[in-house]
Protein backbone atom coordinates (compact mmCIF):
# COMPACT_ATOMS: atom_id res chain seq x y z
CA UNK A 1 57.89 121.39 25.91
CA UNK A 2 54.78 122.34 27.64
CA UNK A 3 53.01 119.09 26.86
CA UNK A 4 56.57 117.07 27.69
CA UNK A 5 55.86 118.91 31.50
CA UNK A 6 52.65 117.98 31.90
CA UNK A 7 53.19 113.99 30.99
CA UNK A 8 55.91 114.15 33.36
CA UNK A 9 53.84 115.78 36.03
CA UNK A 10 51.32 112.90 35.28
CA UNK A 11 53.79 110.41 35.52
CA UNK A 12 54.49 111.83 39.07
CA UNK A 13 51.24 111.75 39.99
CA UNK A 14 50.25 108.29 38.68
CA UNK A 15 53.55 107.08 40.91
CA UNK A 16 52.81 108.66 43.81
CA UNK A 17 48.77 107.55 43.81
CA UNK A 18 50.40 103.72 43.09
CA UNK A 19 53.35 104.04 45.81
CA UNK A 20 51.14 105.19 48.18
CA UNK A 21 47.88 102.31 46.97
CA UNK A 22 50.89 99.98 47.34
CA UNK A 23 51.84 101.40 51.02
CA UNK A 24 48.05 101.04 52.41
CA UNK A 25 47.82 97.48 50.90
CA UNK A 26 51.20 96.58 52.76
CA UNK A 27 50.02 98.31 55.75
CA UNK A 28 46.25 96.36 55.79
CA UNK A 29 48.15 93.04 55.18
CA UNK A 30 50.60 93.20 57.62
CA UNK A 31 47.62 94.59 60.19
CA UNK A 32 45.14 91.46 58.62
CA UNK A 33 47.88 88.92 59.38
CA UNK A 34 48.09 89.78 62.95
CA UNK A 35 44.81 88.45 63.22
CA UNK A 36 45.31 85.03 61.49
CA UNK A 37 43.65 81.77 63.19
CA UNK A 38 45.79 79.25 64.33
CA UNK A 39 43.71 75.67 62.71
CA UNK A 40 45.18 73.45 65.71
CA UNK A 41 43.12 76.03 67.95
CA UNK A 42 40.00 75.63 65.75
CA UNK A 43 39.97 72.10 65.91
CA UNK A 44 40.17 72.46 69.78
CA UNK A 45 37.11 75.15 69.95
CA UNK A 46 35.04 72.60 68.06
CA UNK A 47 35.79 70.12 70.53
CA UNK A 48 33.25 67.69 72.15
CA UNK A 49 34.83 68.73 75.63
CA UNK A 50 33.16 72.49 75.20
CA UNK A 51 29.71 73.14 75.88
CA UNK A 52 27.53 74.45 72.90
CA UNK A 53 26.52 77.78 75.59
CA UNK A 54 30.61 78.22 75.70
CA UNK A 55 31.28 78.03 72.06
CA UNK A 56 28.72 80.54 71.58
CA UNK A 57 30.90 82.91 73.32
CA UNK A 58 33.26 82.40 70.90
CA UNK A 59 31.84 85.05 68.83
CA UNK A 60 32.17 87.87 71.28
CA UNK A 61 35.72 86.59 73.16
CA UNK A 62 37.50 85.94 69.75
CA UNK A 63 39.68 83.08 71.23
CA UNK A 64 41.28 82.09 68.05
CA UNK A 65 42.19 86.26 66.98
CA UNK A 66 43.36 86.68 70.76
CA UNK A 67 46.11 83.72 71.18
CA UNK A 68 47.32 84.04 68.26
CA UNK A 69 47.58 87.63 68.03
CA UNK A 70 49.23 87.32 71.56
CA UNK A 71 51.99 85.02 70.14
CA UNK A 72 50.83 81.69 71.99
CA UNK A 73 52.72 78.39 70.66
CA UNK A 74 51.80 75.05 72.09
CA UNK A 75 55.32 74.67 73.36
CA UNK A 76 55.24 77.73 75.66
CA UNK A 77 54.90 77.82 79.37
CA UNK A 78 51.69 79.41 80.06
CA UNK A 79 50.06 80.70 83.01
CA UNK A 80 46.30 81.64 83.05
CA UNK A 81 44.93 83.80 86.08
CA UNK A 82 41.78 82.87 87.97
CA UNK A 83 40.53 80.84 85.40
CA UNK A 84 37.25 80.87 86.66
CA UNK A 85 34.88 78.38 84.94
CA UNK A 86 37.24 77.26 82.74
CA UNK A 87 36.31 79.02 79.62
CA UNK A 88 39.74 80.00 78.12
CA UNK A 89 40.89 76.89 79.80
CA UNK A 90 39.17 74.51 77.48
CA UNK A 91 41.43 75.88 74.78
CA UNK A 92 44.41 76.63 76.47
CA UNK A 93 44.94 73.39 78.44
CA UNK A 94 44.50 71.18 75.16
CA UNK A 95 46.68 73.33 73.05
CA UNK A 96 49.48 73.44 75.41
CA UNK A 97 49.30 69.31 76.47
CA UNK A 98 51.51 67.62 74.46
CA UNK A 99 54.76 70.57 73.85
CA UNK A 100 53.76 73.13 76.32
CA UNK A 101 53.14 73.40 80.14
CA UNK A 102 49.97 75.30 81.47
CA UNK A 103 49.43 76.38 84.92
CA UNK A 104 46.43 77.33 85.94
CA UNK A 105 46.34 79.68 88.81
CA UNK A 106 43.48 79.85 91.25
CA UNK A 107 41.33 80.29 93.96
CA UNK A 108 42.41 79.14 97.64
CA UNK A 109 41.01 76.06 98.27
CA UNK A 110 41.67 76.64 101.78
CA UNK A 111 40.06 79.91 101.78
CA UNK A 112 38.50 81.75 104.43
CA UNK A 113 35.85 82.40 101.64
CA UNK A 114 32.84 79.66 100.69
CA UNK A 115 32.94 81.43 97.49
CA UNK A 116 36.91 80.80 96.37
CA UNK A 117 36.51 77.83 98.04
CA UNK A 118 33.50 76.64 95.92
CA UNK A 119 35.81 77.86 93.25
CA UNK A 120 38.76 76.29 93.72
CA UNK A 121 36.51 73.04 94.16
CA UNK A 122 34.42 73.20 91.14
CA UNK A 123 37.61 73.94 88.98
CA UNK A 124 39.61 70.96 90.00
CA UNK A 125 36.30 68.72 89.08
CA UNK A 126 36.27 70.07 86.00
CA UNK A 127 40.10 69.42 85.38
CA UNK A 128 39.37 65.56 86.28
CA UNK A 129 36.75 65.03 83.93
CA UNK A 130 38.23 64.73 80.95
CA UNK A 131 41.70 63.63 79.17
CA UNK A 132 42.25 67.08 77.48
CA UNK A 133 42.79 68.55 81.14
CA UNK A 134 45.29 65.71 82.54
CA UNK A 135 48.51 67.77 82.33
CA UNK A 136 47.13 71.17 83.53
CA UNK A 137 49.42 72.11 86.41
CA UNK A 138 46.93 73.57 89.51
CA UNK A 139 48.63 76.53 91.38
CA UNK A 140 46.74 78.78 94.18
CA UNK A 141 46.92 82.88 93.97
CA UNK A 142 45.70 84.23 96.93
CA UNK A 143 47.68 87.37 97.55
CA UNK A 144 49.46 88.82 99.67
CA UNK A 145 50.27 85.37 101.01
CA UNK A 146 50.11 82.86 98.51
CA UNK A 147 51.29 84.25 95.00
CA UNK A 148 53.76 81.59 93.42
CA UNK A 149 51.85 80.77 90.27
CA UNK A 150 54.40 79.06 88.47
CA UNK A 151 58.03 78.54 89.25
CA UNK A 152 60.02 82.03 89.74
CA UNK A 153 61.35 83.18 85.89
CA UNK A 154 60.07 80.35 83.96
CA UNK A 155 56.90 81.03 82.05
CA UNK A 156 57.07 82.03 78.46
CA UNK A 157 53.77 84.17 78.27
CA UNK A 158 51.07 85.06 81.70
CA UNK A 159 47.37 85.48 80.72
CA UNK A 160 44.36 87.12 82.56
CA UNK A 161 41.15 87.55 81.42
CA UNK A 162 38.91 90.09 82.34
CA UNK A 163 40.10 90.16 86.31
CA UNK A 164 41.24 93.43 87.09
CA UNK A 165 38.27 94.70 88.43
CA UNK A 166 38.12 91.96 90.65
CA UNK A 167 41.91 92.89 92.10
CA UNK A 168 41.01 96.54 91.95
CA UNK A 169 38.16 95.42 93.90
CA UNK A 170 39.45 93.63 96.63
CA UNK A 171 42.79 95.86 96.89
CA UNK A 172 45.30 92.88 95.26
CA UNK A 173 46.36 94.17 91.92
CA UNK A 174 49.50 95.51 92.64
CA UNK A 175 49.96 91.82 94.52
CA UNK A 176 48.71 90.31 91.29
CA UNK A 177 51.15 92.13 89.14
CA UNK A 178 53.88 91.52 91.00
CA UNK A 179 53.23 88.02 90.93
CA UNK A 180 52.76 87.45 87.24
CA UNK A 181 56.07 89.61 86.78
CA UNK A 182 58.07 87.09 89.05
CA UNK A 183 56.23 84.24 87.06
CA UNK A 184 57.96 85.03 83.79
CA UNK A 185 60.50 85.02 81.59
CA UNK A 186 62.85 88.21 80.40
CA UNK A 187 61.00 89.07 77.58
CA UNK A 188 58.00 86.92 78.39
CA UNK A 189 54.67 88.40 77.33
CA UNK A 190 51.79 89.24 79.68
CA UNK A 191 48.29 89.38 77.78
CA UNK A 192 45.89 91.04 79.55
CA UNK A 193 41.98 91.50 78.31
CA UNK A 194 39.35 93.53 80.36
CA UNK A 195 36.12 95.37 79.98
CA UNK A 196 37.31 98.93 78.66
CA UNK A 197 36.00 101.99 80.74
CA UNK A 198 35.32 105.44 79.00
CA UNK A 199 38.61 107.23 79.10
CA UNK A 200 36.37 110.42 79.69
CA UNK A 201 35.76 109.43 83.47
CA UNK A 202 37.89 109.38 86.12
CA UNK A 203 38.79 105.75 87.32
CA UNK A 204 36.77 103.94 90.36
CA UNK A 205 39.57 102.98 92.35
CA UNK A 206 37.55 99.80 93.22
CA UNK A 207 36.08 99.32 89.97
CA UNK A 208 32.27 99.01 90.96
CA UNK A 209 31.03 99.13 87.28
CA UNK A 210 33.40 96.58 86.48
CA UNK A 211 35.08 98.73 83.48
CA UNK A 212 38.69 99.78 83.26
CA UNK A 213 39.93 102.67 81.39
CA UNK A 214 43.01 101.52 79.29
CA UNK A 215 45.97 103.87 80.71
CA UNK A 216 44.88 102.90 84.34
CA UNK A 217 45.77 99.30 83.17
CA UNK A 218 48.72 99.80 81.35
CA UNK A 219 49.71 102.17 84.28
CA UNK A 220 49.26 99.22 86.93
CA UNK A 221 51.18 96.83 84.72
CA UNK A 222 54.25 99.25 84.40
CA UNK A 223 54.37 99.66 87.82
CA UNK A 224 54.86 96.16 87.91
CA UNK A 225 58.07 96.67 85.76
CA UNK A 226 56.17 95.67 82.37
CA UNK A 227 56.79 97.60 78.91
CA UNK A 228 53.88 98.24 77.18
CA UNK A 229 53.95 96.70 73.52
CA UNK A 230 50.80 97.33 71.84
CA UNK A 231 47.16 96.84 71.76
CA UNK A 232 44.25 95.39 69.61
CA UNK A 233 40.63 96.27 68.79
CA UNK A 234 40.29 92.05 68.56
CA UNK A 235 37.62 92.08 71.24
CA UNK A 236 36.17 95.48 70.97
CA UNK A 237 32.32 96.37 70.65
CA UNK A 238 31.75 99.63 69.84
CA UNK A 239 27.96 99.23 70.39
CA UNK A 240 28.64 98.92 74.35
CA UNK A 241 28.13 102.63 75.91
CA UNK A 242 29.07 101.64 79.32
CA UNK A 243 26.78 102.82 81.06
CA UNK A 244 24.36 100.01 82.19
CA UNK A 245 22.52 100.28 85.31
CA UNK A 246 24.11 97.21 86.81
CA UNK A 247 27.45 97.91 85.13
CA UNK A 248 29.06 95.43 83.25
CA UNK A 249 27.24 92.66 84.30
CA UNK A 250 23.80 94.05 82.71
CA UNK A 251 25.04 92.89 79.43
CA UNK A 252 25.66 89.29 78.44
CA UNK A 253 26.29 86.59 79.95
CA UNK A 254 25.03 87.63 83.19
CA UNK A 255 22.03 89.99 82.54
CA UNK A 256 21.46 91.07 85.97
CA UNK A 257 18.56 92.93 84.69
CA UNK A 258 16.75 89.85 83.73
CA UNK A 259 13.99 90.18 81.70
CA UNK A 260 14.12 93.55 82.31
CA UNK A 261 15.13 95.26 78.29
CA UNK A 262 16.80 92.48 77.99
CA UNK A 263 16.87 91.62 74.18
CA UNK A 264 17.79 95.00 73.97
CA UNK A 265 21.22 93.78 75.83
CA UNK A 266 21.56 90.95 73.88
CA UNK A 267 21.49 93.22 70.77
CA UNK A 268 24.07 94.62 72.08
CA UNK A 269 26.46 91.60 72.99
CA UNK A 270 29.20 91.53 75.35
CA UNK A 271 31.39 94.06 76.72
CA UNK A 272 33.89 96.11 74.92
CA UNK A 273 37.49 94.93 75.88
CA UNK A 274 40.84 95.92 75.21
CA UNK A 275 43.23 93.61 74.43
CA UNK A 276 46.92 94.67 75.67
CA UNK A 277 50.42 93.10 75.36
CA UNK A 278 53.30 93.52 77.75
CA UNK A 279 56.54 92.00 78.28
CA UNK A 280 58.91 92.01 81.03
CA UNK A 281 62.14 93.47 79.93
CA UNK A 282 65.52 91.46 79.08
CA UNK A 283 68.19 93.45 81.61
């Protein structure tokens, strides 16, 4: 009898140490297949139309991981906020060209500033000098005035990369919010990515190091009306301490130290971002 316990103890044990093996490795698969590539965007980031110095970023911006964790199809409406260069654009604006529609909404090209209007100019070049670019739909954000980046309630899924600080900055991210709520869907997905503060100080207001702590984001996005869905480590570098001299923008690309330490930046890579999901509800 004593023996007959002990097996059956055993047994227990062996089925609770397999359930449980069995439970991680569901877990870890289901986590590992949020981050599955999409091979119609791979082909696209190995395009001729992308400049070797751009698909070097691809390393540290995780294109592929990002979209598709994100839930972008080529037949969605997308909207991408001050696209800047174009970086995210070379992917987007290809993927989205023959099912989707992408809107790409930026700087004033009537501006009061030489800088957005330099912008605005150098963007649209870009956009006419190649095919892949031919359907990409040109809007203007310029808030408080001129926010209508896509048609009121039709975009499946609003994206903005690393431009918060920039809003925070000039006092327009409540304007910018509110703009890329209108622009969607109910139950349209905002994506947001931006360099990730350290939670343990208080928030600049105006952003001067150019990091944003995570709950002041999510906070300015539910003010919007957005519900916060979830968040991924896809473009996270732990090896960023956030505390450069010239804030964010001592660490790749920019190195605004110059030569100053400056393989010791590029050890270090690019910033640490989060990577957060949002929808606007379905009333």
């Amino acid at each position: 009898m004593k023996k007959y316990c002990i097996d059956k103890i055993s047994e227990r044990i062996i089925f609770l140490v397999v359930t449980m093996s069995l439970l991680v490795w569901s877990v870890t698969v289901l986590a590992d297949s949020s981050l599955h590539t999409n091979k119609q965007i791979s082909m696209i980031m190995d395009g001729d139309h992308r400049s070797a110095a751009n698909k070097a970023r691809d390393r540290y911006r995780h294109p592929n991981e990002t979209l598709s964790w994100l839930g972008i199809k080529p037949d969605m409406t997308v909207v991408e906020i001050f696209p800047g260069g174009g970086w995210y654009t070379e992917i987007l604006a290809p993927y989205l060209k023959d099912k989707g529609l992408f809107y790409a909404a930026g700087s004033d090209p009537e501006s009061s500033s030489r800088f957005s209007r330099k912008s605005a100019r150098a963007f649209k070049e870009k956009m006419a000098s190649n095919d892949v670019y031919s359907k990409v739909k040109i809007t203007i954000l310029a808030p408080p005035n001129k926010t209508a980046i896509a048609p009121a309630g039709t975009a499946d899924a609003v994206l903005t990369f690393r431009n918060i600080h920039n809003w925070m900055k000039a006092g327009t991210a409540d304007d910018v919010f509110n703009a890329m709520y209108a622009a969607l869907k109910p139950g349209g997905i905002l994506g947001v990515i931006e360099h990730r503060g350290n939670p343990e100080i208080e928030q600049d207001p105006k952003a001067g190091t150019g990091y944003i702590n995570q709950d002041y984001a999510i906070k300015l996005a539910e003010k919007a009306g957005f519900s916060f869905v979830s968040s991924s480590e896809i473009n996270a570098n732990p090896k960023d301490s956030k505390d450069h001299q010239k804030g964010v923008w001592t660490l790749p690309p920019t190195l605004a130290m110059k030569k100053k330490d400056r393989e010791k930046y590029l050890a270090i890579g690019e910033s640490d971002r989060f990577t957060l999901k949002f929808i606007k509800p379905v009333k």
